[in-house]
PDB file of N, CA and C in Angstrom:
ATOM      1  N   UNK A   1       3.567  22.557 -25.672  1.00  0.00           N
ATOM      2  CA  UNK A   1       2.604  22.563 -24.591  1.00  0.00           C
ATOM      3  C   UNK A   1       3.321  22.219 -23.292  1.00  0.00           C
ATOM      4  N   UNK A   2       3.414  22.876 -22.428  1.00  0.00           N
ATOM      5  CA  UNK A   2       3.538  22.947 -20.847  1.00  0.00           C
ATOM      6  C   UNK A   2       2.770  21.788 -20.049  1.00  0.00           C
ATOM      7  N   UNK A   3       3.361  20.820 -19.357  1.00  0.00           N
ATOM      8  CA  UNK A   3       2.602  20.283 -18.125  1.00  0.00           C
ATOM      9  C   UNK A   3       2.057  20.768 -17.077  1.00  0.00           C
ATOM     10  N   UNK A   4       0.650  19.784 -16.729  1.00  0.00           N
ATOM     11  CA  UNK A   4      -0.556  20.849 -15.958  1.00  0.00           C
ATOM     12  C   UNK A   4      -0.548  19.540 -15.015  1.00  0.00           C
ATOM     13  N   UNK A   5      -1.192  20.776 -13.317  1.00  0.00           N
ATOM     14  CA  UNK A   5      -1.559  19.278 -12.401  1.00  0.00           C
ATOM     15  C   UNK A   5      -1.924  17.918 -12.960  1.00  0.00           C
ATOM     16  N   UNK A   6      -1.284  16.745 -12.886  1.00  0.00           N
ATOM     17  CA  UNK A   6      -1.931  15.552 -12.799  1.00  0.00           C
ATOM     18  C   UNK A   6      -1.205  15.221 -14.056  1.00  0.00           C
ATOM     19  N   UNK A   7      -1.073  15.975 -15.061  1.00  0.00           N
ATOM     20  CA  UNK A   7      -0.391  15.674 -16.759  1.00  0.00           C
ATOM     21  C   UNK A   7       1.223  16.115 -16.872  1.00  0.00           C
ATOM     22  N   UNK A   8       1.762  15.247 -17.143  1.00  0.00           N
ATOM     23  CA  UNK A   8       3.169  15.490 -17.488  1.00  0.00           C
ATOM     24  C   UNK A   8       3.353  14.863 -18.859  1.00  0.00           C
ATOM     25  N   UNK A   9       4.448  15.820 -19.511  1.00  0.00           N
ATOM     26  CA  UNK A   9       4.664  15.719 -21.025  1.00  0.00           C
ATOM     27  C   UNK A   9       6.064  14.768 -20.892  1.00  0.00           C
ATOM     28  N   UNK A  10       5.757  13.893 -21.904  1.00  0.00           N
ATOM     29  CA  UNK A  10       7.435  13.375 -21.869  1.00  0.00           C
ATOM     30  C   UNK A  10       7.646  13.508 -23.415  1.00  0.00           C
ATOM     31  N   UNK A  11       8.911  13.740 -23.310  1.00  0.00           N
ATOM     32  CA  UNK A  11       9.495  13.868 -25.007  1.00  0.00           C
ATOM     33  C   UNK A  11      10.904  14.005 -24.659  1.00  0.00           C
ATOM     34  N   UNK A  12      11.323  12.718 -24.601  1.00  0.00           N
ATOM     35  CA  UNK A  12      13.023  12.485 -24.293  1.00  0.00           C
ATOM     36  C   UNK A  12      13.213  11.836 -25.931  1.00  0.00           C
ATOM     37  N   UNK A  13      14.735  12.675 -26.304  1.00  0.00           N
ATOM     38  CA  UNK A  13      15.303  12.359 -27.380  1.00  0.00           C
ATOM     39  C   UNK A  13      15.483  10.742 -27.507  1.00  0.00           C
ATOM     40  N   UNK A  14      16.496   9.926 -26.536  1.00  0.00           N
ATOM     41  CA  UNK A  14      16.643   8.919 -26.389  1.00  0.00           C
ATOM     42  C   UNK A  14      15.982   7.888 -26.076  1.00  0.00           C
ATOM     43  N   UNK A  15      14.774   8.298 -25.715  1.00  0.00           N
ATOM     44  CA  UNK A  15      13.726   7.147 -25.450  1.00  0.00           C
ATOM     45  C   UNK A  15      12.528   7.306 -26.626  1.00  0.00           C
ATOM     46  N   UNK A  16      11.556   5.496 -26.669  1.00  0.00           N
ATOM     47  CA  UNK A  16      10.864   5.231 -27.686  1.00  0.00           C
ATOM     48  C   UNK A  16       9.702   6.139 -27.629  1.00  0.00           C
ATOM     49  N   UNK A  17       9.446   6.588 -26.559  1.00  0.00           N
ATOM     50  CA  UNK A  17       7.959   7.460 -25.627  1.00  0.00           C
ATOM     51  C   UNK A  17       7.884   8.762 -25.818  1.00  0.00           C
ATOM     52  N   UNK A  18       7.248   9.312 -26.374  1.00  0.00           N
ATOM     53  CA  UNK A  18       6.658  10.783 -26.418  1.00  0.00           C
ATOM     54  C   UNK A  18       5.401  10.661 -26.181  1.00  0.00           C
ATOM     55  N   UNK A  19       4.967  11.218 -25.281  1.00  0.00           N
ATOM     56  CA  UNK A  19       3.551  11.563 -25.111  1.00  0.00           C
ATOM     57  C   UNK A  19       2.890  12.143 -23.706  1.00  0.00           C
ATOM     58  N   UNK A  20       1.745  11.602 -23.220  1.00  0.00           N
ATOM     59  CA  UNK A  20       1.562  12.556 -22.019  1.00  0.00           C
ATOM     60  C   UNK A  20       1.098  11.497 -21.243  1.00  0.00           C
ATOM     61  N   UNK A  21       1.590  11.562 -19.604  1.00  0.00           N
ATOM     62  CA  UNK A  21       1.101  10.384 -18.509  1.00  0.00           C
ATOM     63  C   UNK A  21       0.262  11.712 -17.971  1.00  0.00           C
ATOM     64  N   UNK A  22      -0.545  10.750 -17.059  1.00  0.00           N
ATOM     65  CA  UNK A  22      -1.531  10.914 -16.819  1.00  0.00           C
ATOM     66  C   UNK A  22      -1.220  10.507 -14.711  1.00  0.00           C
ATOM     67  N   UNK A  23      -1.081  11.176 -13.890  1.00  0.00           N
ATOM     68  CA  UNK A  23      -1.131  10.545 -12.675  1.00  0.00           C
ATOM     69  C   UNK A  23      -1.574  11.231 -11.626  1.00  0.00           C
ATOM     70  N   UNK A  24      -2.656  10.285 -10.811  1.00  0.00           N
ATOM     71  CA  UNK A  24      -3.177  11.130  -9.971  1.00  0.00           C
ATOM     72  C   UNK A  24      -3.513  10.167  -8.761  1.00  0.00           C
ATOM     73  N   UNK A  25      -3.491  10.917  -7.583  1.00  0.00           N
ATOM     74  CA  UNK A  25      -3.349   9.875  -6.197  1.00  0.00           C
ATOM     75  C   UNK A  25      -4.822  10.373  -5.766  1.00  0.00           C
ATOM     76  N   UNK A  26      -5.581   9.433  -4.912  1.00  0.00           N
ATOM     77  CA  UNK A  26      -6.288   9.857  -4.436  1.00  0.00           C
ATOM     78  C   UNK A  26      -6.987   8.621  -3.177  1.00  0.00           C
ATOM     79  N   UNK A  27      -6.900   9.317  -2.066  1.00  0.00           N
ATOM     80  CA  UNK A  27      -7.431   8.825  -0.668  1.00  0.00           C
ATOM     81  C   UNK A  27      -6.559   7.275  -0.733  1.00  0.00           C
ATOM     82  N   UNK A  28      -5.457   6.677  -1.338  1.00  0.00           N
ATOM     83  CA  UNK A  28      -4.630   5.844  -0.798  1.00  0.00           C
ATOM     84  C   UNK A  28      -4.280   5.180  -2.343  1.00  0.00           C
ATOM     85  N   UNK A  29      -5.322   5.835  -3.312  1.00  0.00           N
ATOM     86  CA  UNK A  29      -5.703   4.844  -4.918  1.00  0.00           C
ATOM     87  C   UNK A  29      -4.335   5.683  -5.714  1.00  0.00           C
ATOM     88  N   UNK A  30      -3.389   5.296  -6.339  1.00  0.00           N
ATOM     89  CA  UNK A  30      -3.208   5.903  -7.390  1.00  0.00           C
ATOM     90  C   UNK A  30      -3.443   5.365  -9.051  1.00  0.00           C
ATOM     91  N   UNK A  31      -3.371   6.337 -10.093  1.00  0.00           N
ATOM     92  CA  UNK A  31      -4.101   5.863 -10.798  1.00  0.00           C
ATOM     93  C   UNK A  31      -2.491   6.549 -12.099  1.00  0.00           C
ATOM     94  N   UNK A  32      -2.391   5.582 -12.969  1.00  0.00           N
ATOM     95  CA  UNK A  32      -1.267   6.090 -13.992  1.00  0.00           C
ATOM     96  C   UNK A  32      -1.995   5.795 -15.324  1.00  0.00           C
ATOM     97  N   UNK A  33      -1.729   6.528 -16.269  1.00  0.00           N
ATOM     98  CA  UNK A  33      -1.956   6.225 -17.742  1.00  0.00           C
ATOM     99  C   UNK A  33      -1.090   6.990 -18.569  1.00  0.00           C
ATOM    100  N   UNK A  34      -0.482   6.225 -19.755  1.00  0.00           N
ATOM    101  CA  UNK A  34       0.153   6.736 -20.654  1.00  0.00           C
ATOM    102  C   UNK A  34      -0.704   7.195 -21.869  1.00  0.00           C
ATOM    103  N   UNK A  35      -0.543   8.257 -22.309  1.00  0.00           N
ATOM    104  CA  UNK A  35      -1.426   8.728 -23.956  1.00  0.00           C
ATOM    105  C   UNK A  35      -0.026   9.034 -24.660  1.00  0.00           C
ATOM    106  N   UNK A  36       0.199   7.974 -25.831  1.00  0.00           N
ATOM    107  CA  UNK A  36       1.123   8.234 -26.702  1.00  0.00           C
ATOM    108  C   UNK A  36       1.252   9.056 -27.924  1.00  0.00           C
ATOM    109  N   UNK A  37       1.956  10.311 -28.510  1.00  0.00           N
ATOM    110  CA  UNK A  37       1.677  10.806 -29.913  1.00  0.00           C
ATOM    111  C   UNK A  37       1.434   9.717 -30.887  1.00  0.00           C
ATOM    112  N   UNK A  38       1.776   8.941 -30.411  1.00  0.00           N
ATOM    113  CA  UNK A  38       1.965   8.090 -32.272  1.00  0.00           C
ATOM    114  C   UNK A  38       0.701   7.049 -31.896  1.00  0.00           C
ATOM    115  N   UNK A  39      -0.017   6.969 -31.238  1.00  0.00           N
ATOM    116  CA  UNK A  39      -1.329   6.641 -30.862  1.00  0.00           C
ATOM    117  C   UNK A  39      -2.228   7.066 -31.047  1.00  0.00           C
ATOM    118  N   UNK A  40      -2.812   8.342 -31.023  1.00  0.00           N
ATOM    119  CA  UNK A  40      -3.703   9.108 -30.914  1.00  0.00           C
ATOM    120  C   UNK A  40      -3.394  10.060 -32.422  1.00  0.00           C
ATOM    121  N   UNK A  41      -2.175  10.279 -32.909  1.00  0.00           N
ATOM    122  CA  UNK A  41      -2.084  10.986 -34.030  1.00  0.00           C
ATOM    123  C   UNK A  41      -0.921  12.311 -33.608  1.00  0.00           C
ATOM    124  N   UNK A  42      -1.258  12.940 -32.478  1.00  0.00           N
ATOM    125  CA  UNK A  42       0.358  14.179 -32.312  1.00  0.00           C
ATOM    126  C   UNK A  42      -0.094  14.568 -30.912  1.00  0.00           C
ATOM    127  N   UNK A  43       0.531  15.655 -30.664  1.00  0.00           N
ATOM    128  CA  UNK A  43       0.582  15.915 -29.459  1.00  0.00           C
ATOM    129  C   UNK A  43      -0.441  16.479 -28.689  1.00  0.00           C
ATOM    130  N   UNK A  44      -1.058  17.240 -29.441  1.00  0.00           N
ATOM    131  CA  UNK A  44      -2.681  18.067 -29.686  1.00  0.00           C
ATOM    132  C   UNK A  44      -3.639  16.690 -29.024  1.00  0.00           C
ATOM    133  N   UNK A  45      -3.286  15.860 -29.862  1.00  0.00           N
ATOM    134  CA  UNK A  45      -4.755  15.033 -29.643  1.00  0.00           C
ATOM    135  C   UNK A  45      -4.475  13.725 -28.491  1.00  0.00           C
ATOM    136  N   UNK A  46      -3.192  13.626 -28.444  1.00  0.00           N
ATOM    137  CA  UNK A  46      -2.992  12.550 -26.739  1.00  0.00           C
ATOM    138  C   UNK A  46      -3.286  13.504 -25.904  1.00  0.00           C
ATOM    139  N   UNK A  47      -2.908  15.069 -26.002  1.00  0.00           N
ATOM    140  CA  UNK A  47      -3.311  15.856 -24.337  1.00  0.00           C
ATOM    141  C   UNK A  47      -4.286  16.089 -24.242  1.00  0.00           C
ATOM    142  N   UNK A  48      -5.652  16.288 -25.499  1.00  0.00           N
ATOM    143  CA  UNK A  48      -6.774  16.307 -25.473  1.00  0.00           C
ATOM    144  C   UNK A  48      -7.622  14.831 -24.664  1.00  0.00           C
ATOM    145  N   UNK A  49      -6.891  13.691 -25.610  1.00  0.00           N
ATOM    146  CA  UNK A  49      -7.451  12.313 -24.999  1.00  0.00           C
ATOM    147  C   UNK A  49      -6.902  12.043 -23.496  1.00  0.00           C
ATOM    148  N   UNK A  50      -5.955  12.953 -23.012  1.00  0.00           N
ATOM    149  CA  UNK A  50      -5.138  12.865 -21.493  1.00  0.00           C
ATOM    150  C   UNK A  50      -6.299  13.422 -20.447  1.00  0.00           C
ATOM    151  N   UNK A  51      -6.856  15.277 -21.385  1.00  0.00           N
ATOM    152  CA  UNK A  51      -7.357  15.689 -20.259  1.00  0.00           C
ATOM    153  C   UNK A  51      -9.013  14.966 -20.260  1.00  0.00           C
ATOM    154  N   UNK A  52      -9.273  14.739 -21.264  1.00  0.00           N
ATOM    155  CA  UNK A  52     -10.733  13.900 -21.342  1.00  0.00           C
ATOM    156  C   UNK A  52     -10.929  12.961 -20.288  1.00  0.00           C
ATOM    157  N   UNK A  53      -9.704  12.028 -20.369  1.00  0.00           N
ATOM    158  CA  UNK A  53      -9.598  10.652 -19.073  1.00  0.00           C
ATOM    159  C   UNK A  53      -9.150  11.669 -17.703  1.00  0.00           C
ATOM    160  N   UNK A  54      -8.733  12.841 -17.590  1.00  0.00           N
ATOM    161  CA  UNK A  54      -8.417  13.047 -16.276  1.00  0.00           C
ATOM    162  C   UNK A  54      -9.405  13.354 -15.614  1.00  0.00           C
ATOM    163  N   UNK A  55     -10.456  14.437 -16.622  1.00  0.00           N
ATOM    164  CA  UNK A  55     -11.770  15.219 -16.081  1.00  0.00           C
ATOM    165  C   UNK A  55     -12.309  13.936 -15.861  1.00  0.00           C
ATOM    166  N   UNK A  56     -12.757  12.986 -16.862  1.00  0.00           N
ATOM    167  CA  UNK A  56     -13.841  11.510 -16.268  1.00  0.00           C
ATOM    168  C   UNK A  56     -13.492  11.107 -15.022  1.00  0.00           C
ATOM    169  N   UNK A  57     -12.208  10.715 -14.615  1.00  0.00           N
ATOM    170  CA  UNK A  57     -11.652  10.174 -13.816  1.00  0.00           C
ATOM    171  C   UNK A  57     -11.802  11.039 -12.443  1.00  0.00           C
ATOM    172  N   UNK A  58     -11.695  12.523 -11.811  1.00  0.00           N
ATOM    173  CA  UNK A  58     -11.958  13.104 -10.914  1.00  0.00           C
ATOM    174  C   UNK A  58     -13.018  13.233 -10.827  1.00  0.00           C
ATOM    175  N   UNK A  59     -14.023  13.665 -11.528  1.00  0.00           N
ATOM    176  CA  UNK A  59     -15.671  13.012 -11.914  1.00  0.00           C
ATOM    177  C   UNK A  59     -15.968  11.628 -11.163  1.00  0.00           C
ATOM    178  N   UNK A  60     -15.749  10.776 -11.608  1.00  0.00           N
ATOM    179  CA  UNK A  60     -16.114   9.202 -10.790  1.00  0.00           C
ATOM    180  C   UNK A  60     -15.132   9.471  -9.221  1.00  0.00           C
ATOM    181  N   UNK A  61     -14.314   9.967  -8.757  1.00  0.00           N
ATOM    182  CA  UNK A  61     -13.697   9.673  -7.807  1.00  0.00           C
ATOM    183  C   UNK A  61     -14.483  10.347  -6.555  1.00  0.00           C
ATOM    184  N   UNK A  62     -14.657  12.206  -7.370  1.00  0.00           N
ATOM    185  CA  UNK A  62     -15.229  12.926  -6.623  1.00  0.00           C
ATOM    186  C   UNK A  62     -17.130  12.782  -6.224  1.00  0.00           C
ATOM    187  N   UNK A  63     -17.620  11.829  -6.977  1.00  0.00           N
ATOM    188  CA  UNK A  63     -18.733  11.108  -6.548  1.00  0.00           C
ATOM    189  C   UNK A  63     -18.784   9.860  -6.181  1.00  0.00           C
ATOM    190  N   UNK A  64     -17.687   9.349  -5.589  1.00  0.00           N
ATOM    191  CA  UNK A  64     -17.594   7.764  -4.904  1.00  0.00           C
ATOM    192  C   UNK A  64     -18.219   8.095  -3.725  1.00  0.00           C
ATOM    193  N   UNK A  65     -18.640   7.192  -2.913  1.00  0.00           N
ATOM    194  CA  UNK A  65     -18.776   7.195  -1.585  1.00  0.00           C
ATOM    195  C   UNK A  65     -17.550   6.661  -0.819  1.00  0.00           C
ATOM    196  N   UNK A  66     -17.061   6.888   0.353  1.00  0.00           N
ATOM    197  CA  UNK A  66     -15.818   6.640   0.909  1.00  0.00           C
ATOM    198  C   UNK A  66     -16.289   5.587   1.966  1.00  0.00           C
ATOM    199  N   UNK A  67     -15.402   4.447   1.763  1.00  0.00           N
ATOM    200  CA  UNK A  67     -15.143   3.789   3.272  1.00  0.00           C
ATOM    201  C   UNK A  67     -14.379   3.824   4.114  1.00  0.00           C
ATOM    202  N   UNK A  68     -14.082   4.001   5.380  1.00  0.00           N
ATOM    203  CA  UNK A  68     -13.383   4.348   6.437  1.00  0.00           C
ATOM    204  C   UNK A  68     -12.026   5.341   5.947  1.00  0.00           C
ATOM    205  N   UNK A  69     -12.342   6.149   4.835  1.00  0.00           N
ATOM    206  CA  UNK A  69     -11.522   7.026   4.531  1.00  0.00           C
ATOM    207  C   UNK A  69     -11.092   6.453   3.254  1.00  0.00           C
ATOM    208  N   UNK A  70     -10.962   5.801   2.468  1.00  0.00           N
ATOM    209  CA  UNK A  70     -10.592   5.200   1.056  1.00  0.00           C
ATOM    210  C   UNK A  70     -11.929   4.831   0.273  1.00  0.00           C
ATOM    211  N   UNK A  71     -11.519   4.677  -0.879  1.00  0.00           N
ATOM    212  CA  UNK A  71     -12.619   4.544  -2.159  1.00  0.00           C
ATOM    213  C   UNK A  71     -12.664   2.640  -1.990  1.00  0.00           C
ATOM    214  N   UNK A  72     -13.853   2.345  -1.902  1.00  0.00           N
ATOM    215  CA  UNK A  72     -14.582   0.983  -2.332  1.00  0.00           C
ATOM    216  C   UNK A  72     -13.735   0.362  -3.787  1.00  0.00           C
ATOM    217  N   UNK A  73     -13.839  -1.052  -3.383  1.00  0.00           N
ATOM    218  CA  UNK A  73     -13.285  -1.892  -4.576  1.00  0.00           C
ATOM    219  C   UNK A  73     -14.051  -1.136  -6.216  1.00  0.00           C
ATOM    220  N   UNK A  74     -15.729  -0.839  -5.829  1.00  0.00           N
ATOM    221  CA  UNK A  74     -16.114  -0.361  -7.212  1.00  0.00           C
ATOM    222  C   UNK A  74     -15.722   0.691  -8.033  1.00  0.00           C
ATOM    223  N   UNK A  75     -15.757   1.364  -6.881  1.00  0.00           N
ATOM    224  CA  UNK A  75     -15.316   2.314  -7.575  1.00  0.00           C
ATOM    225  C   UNK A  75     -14.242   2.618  -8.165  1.00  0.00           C
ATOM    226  N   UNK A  76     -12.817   1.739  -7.610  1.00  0.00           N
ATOM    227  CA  UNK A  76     -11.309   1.384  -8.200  1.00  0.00           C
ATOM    228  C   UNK A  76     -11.536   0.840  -9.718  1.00  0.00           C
ATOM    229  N   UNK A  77     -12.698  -0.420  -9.316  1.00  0.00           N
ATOM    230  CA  UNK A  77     -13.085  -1.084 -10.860  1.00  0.00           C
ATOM    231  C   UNK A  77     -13.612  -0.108 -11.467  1.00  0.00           C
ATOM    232  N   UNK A  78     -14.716   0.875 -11.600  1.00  0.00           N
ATOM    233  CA  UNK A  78     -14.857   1.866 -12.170  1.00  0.00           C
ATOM    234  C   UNK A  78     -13.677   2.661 -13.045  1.00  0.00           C
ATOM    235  N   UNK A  79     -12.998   3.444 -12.115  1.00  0.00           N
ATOM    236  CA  UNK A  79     -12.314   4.514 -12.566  1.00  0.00           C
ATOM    237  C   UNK A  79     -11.119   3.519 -13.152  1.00  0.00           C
ATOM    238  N   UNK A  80     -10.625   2.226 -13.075  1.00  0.00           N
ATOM    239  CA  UNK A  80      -9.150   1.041 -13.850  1.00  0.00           C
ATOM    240  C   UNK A  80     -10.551   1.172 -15.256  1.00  0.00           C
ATOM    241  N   UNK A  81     -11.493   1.225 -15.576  1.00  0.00           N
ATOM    242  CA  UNK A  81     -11.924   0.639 -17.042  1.00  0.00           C
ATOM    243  C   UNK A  81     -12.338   1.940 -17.547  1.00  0.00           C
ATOM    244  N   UNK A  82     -12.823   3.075 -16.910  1.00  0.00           N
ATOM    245  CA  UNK A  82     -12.798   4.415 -17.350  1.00  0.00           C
ATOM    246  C   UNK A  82     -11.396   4.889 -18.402  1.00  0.00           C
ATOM    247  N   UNK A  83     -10.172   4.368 -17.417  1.00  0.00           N
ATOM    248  CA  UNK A  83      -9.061   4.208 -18.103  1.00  0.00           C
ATOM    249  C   UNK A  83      -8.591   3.462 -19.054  1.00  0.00           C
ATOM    250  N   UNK A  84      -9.043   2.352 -19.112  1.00  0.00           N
ATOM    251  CA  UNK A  84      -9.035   1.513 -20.063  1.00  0.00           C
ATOM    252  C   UNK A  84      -9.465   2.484 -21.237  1.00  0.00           C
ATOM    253  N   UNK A  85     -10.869   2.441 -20.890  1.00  0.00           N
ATOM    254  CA  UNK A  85     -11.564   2.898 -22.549  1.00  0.00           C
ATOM    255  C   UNK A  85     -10.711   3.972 -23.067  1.00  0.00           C
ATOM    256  N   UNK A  86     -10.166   4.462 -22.537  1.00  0.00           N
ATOM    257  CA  UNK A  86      -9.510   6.252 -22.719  1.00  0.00           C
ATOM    258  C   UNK A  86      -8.247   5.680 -23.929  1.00  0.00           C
TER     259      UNK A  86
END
């Protein structure tokens, strides 16, 4: 599987990490998450559980209300436990 906006695949020989991050900036917020294969079960099902948290996550961002051009503390707390659960 190929990396898509916002999802990048890692699968380095030498390192403990295979799986898919998750990163996306928005109005000053950025937001990172790791989905590991050996977490979720293979590679199929961290990019599935990757794009699940990405769609939620532009979902809550793209219905925040903005203050003076940036997203409100709630909505940061929002979309940090959106991630969590993921």
């Amino acid at each position: 599987m190929k990396s898509i906006k916002n999802l990048t695949r890692f699968t380095y020989e030498t390192a403990a990490f295979q799986g898919w991050r998750l990163s996306l900036s928005s109005k000053g917020a950025a937001f990172n998450k790791y989905f590991s294969d050996k977490k979720y079960g293979d590679e199929k099902k961290a990019f599935a559980a990757a794009q699940a948290a990405l769609t939620g996550l532009k979902a809550t961002l793209a219905a925040a209300k903005l203050v003076n051009g940036k997203h409100t503390a709630t909505t940061l707390s929002k979309a940090e436990k959106l991630l969590e659960k993921a």
